[in-house]
Protein backbone atom coordinates (compact mmCIF):
# COMPACT_ATOMS: atom_id res chain seq x y z
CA UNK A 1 114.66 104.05 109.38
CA UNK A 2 117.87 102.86 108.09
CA UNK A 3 118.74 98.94 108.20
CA UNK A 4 121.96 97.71 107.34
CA UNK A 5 121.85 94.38 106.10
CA UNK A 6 125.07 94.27 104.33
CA UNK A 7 126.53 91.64 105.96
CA UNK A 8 123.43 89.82 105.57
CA UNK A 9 123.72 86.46 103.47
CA UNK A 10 120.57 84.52 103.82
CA UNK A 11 117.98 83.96 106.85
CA UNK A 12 115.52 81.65 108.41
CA UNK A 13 111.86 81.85 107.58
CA UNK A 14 111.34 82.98 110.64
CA UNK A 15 113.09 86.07 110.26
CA UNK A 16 111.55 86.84 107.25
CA UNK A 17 108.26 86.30 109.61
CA UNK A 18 110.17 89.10 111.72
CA UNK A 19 110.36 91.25 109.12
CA UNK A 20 106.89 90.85 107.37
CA UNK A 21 105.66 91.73 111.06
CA UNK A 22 108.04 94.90 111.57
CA UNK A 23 107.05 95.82 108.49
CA UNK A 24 103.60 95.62 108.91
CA UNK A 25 103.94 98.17 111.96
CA UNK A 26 105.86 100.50 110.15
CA UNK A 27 103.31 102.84 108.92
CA UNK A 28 101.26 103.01 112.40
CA UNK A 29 104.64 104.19 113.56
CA UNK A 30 104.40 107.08 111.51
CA UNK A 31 107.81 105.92 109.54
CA UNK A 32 108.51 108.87 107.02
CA UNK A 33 111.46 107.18 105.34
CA UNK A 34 113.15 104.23 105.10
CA UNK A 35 116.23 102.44 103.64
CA UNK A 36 118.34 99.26 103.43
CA UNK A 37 121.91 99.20 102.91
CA UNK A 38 122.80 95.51 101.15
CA UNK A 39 125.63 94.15 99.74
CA UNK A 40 124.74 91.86 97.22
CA UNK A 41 121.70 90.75 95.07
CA UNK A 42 120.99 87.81 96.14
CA UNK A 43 119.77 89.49 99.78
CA UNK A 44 117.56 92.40 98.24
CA UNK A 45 115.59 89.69 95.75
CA UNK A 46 115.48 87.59 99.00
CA UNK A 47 113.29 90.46 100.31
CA UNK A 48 111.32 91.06 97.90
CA UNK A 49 110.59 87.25 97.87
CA UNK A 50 110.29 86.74 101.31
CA UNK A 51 108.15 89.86 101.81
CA UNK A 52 105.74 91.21 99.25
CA UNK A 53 104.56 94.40 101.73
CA UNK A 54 107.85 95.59 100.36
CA UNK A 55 106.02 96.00 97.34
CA UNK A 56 103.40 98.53 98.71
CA UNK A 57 106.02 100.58 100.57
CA UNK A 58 107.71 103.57 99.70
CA UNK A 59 111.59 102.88 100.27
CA UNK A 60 115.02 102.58 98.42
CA UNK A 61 118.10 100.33 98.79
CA UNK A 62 121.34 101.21 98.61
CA UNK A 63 125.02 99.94 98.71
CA UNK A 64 126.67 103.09 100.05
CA UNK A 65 125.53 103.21 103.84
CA UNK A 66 126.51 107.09 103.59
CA UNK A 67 124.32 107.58 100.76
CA UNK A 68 121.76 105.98 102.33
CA UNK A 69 121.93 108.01 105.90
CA UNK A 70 122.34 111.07 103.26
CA UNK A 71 119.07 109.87 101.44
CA UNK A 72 116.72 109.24 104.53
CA UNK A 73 117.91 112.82 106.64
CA UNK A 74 117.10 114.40 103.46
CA UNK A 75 113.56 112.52 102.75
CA UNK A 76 112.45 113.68 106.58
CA UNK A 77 113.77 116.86 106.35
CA UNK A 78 111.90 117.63 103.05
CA UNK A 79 108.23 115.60 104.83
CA UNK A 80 109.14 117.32 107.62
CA UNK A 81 109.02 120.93 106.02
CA UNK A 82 106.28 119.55 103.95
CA UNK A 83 104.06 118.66 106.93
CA UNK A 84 104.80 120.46 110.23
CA UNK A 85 102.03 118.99 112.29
């Protein structure tokens, strides 16, 4: 998964509700890697406010969006090679 919330400035509580519940169903989906492209600071502490899962999940942030895609093919190639099944 790789969401690009760079142009992200702020949100309701209700999308942070959103997200808490998305991320919630994330590992049922059998998610191997994730990502978040921001811009700023103020965003990324937003999330980690707003949403303590975040805490317990294995993920990255980035500020490139390139990187990022770079980053998450990478991590599921390498799971991927690592676990076949």
């Amino acid at each position: 998964m790789l969401a690009d919330i760079s142009e992200v400035e702020g949100a309701t509580p209700e999308a942070f509700d959103m997200v808490k519940h998305i991320v919630n169903r994330l590992p049922e989906m059998g998610l191997i890697a994730k990502a978040y492209v921001y811009k700023g600071p103020v965003i990324r502490g937003m999330m980690f406010q707003r949403v303590p899962q975040l805490n317990h999940m294995d993920y990255l942030f980035f500020t490139d969006f390139d990187e990022a895609l770079q980053w998450v093919s990478s991590d599921y190639k390498q799971k991927l090679t690592a676990h076949p099944n």
